[in-house]
C-alpha atoms as a PDB file:
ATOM      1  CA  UNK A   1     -12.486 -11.180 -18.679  1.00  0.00           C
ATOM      2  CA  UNK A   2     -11.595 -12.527 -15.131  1.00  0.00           C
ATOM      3  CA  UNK A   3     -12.599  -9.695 -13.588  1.00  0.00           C
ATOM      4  CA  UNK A   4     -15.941  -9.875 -15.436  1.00  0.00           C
ATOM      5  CA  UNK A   5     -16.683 -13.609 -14.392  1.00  0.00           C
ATOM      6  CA  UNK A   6     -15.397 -12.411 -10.880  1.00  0.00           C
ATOM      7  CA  UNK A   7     -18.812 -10.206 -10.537  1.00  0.00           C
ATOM      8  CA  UNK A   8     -20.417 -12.863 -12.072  1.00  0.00           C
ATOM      9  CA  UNK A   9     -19.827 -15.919 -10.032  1.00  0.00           C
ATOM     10  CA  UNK A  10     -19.435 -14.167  -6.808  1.00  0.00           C
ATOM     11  CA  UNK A  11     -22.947 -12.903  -6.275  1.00  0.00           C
ATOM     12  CA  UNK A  12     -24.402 -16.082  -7.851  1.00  0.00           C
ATOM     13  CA  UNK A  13     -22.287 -17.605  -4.882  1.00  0.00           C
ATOM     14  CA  UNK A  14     -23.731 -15.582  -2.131  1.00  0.00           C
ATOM     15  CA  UNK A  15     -27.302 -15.904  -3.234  1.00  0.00           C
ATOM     16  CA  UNK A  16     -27.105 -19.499  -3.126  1.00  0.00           C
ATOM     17  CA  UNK A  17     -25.542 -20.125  -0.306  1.00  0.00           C
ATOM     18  CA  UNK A  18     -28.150 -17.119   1.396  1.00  0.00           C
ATOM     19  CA  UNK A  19     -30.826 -18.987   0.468  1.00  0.00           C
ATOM     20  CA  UNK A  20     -29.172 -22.560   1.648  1.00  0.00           C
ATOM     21  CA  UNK A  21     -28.449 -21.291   4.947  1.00  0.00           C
ATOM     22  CA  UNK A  22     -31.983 -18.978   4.965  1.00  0.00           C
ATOM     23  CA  UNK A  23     -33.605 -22.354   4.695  1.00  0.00           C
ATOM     24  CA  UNK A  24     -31.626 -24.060   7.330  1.00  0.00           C
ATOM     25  CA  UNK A  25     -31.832 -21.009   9.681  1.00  0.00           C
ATOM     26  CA  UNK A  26     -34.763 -18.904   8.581  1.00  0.00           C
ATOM     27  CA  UNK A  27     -34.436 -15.373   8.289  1.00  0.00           C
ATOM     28  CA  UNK A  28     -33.782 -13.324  11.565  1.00  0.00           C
ATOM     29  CA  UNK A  29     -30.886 -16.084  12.474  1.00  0.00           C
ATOM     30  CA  UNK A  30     -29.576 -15.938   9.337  1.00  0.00           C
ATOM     31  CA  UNK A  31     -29.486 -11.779   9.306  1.00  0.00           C
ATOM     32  CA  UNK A  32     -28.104 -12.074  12.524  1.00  0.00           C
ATOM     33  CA  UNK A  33     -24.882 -14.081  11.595  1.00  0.00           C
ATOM     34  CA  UNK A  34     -24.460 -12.096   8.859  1.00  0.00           C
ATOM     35  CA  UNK A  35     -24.415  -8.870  11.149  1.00  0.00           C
ATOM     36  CA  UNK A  36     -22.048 -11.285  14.020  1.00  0.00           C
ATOM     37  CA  UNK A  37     -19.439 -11.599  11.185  1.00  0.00           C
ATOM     38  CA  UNK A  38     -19.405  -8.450   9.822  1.00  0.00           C
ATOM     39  CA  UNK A  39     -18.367  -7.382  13.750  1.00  0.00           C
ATOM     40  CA  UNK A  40     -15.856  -9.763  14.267  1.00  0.00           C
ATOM     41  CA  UNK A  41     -14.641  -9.035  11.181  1.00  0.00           C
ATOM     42  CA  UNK A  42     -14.527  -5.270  12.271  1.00  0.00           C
ATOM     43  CA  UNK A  43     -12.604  -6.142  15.654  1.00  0.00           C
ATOM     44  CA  UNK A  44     -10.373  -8.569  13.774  1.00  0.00           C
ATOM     45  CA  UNK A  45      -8.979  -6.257  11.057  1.00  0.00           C
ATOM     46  CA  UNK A  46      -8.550  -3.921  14.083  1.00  0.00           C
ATOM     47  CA  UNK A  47      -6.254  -6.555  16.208  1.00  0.00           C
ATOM     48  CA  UNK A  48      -4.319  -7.775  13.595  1.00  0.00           C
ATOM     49  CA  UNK A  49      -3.961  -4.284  11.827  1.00  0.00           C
ATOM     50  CA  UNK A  50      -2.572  -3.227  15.052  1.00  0.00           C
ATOM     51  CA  UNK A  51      -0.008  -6.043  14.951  1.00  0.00           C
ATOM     52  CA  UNK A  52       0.867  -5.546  11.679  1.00  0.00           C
ATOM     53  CA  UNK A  53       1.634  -1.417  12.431  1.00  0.00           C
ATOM     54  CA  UNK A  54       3.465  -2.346  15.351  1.00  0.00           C
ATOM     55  CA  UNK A  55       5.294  -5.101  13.299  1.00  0.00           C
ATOM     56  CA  UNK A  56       5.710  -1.940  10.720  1.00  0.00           C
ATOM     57  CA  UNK A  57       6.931   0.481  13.185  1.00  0.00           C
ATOM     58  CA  UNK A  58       9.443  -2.331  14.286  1.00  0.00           C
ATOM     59  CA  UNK A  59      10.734  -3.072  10.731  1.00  0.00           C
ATOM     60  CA  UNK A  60      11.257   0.988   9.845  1.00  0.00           C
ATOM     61  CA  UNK A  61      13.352   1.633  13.346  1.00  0.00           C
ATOM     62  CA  UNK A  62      16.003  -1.186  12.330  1.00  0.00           C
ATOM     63  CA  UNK A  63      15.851   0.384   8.688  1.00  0.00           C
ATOM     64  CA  UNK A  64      14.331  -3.029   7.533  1.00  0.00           C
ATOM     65  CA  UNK A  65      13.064  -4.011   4.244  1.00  0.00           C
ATOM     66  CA  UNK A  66       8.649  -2.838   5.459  1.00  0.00           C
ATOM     67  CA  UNK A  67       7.800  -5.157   2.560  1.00  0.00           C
ATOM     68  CA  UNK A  68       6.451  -8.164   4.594  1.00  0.00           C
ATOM     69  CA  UNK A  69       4.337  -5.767   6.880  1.00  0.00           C
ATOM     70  CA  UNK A  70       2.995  -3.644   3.882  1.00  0.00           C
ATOM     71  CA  UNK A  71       1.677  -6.673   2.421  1.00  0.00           C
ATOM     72  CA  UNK A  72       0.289  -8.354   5.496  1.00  0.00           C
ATOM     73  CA  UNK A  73      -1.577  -4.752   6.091  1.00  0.00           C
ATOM     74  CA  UNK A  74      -3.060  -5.033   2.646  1.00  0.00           C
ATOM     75  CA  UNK A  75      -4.181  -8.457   3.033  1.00  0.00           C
ATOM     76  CA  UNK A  76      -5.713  -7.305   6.028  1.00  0.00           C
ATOM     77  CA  UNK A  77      -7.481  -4.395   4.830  1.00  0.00           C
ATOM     78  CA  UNK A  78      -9.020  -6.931   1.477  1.00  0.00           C
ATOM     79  CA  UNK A  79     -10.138  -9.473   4.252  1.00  0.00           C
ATOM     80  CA  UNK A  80     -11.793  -6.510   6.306  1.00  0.00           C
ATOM     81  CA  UNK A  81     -13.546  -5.212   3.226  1.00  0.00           C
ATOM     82  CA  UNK A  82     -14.589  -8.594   2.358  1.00  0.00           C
ATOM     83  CA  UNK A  83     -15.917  -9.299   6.221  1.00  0.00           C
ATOM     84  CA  UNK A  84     -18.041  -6.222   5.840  1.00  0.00           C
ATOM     85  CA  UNK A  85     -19.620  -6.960   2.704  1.00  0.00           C
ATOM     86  CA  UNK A  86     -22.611  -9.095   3.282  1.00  0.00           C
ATOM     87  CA  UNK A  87     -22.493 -12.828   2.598  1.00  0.00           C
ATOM     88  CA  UNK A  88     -21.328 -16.249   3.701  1.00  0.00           C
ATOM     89  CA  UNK A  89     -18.563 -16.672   0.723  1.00  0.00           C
ATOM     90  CA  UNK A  90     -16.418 -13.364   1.350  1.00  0.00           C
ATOM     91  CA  UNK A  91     -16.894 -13.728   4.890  1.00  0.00           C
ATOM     92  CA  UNK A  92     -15.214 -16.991   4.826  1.00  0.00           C
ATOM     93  CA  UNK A  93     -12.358 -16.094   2.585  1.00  0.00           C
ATOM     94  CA  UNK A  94     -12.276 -12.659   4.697  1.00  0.00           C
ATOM     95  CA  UNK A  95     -11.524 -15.069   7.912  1.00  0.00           C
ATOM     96  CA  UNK A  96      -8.910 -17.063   5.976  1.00  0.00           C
ATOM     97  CA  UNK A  97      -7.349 -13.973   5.019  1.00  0.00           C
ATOM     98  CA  UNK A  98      -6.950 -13.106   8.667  1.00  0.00           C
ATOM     99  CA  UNK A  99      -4.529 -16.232   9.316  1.00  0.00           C
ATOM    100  CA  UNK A 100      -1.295 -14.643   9.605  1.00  0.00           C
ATOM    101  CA  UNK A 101       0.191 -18.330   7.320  1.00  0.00           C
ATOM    102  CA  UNK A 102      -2.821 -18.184   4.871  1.00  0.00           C
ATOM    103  CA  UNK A 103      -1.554 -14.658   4.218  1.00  0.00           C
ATOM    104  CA  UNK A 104       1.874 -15.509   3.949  1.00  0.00           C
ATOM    105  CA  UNK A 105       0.855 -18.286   1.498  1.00  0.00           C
ATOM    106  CA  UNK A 106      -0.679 -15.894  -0.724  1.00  0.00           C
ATOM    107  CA  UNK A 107       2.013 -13.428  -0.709  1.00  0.00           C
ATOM    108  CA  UNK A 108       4.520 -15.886  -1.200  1.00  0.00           C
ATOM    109  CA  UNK A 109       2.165 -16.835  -4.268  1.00  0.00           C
ATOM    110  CA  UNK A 110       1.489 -13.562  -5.526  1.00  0.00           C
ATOM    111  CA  UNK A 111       5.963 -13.044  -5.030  1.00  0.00           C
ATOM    112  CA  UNK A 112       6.635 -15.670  -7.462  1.00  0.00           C
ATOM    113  CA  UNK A 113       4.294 -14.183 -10.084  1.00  0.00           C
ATOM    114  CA  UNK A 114       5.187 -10.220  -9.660  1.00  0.00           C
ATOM    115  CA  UNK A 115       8.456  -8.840 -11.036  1.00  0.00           C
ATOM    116  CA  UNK A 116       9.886  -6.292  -8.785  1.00  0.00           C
ATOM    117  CA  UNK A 117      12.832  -3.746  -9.762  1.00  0.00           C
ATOM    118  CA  UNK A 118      14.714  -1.924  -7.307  1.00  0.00           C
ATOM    119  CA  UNK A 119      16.725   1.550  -7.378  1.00  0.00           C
ATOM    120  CA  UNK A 120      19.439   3.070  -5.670  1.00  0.00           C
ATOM    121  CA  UNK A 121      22.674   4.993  -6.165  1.00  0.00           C
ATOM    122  CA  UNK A 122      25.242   4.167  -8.897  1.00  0.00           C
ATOM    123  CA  UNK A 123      27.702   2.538  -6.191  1.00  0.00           C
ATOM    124  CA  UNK A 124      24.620   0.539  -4.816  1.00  0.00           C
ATOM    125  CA  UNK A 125      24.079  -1.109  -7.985  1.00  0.00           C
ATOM    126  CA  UNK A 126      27.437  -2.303  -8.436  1.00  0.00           C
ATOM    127  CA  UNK A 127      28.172   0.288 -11.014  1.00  0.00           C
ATOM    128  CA  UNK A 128      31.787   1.437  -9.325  1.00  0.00           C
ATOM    129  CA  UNK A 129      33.465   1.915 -12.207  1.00  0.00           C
ATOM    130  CA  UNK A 130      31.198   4.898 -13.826  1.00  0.00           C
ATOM    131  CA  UNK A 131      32.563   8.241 -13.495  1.00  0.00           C
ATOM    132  CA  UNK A 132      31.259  10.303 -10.818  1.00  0.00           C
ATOM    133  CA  UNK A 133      33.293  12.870 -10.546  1.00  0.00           C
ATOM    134  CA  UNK A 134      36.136  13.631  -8.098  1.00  0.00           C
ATOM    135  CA  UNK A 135      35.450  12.261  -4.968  1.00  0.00           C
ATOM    136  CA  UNK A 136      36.006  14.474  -1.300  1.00  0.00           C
ATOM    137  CA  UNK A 137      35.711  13.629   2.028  1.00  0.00           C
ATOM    138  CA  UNK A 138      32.341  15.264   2.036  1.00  0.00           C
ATOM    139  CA  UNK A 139      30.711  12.953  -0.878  1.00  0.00           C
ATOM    140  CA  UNK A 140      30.762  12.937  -4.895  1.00  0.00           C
ATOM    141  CA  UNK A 141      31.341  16.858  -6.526  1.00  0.00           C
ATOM    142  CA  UNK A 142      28.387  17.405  -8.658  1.00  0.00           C
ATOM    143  CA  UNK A 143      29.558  19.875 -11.974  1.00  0.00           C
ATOM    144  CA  UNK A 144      27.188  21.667 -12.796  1.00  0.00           C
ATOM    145  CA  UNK A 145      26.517  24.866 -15.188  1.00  0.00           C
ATOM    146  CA  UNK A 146      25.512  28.627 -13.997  1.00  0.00           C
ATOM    147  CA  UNK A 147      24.837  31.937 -15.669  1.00  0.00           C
ATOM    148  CA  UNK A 148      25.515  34.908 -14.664  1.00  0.00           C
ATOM    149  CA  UNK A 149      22.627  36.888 -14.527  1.00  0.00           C
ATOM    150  CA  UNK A 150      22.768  41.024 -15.112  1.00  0.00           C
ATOM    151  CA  UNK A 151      22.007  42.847 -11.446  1.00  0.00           C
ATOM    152  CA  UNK A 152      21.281  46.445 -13.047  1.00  0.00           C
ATOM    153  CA  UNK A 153      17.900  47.523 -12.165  1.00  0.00           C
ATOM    154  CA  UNK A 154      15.069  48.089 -14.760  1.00  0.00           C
ATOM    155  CA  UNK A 155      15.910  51.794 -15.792  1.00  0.00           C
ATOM    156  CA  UNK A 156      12.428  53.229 -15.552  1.00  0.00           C
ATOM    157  CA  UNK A 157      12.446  52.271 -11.891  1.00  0.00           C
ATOM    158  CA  UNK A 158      14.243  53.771  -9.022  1.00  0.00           C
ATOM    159  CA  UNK A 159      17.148  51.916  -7.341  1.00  0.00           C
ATOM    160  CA  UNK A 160      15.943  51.855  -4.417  1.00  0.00           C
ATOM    161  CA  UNK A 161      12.685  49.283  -5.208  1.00  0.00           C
ATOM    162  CA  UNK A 162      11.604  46.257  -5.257  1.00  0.00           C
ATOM    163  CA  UNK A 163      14.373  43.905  -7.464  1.00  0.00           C
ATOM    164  CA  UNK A 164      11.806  42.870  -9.736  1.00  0.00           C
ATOM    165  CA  UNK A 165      12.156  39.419  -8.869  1.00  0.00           C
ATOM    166  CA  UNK A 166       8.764  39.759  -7.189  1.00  0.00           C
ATOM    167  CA  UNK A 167       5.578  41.617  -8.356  1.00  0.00           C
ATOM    168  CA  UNK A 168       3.720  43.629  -6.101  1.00  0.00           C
END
């Protein structure tokens, strides 16, 4: 239902506001900033995408938690997308989305309302106690069971073949 009142409202938006502006501007002035912001927009994404993949790179050498970055680069990919598509109400909350404390603002926002679950090992999880195995000095012993399998060739074939493991 929200997403159907998005597609709704949004384009009702932009027409308004193109014909506002149209009338303030006429037409080749007002085509023109349309075609300005979509090309700062471009550059924009580019800089701060840059940033944000350096800031990534950063983050993965210290084995850091690439969560903040990840989320930053998103942000910055929905405000390109939204600079590039033509009118004056995604290209303004396209620019707001480039302001590296708007963005924090909305992940912090979006933080509160997501639940997020982790994994890891058994001892990461504070689960110490549950049996493993004997431990070595190389790591926990895995048991595990095997067959053993019969290594008599097929008897209509001569010994010296293929194993039959493969077909030829």
């Amino acid at each position: 239902m929200w997403l159907f009142a998005l597609f709704l409202i949004v384009p009702l938006i932009e027409i308004s506001l193109f014909i506002t502006v149209g009338g303030w501007l006429t037409l080749w002035p007002t085509l023109a900033l349309v075609l300005l912001t979509g090309i700062i927009g471009t550059a924009l994404m580019r800089w701060q995408g840059m940033r944000v993949l350096a800031e990534l790179r950063g983050d993965m050498g210290q084995l850091q938690n690439p969560l903040s970055p990840l989320a930053h680069g998103a942000l910055i990919v929905v405000a390109g997308l939204l600079l590039l598509t033509p009118g004056f109400f995604t290209d303004t909350i396209g620019f707001l989305l480039m302001v590296p404390a708007i963005r924090a603002a909305v992940i912090g926002w979006v933080g509160e309302r997501v639940k997020i679950q982790t994994f890891g090992m058994a001892d990461d999880l504070g689960m110490e106690d549950r049996p493993t195995g004997p431990r070595t000095g190389q790591g926990t012993v895995i048991d595990g069971e095997f067959y053993e399998m019969d290594e008599t060739p097929p008897r209509n074939r001569p010994s010296s073949g293929p194993s039959g493991w493969t077909r030829h």
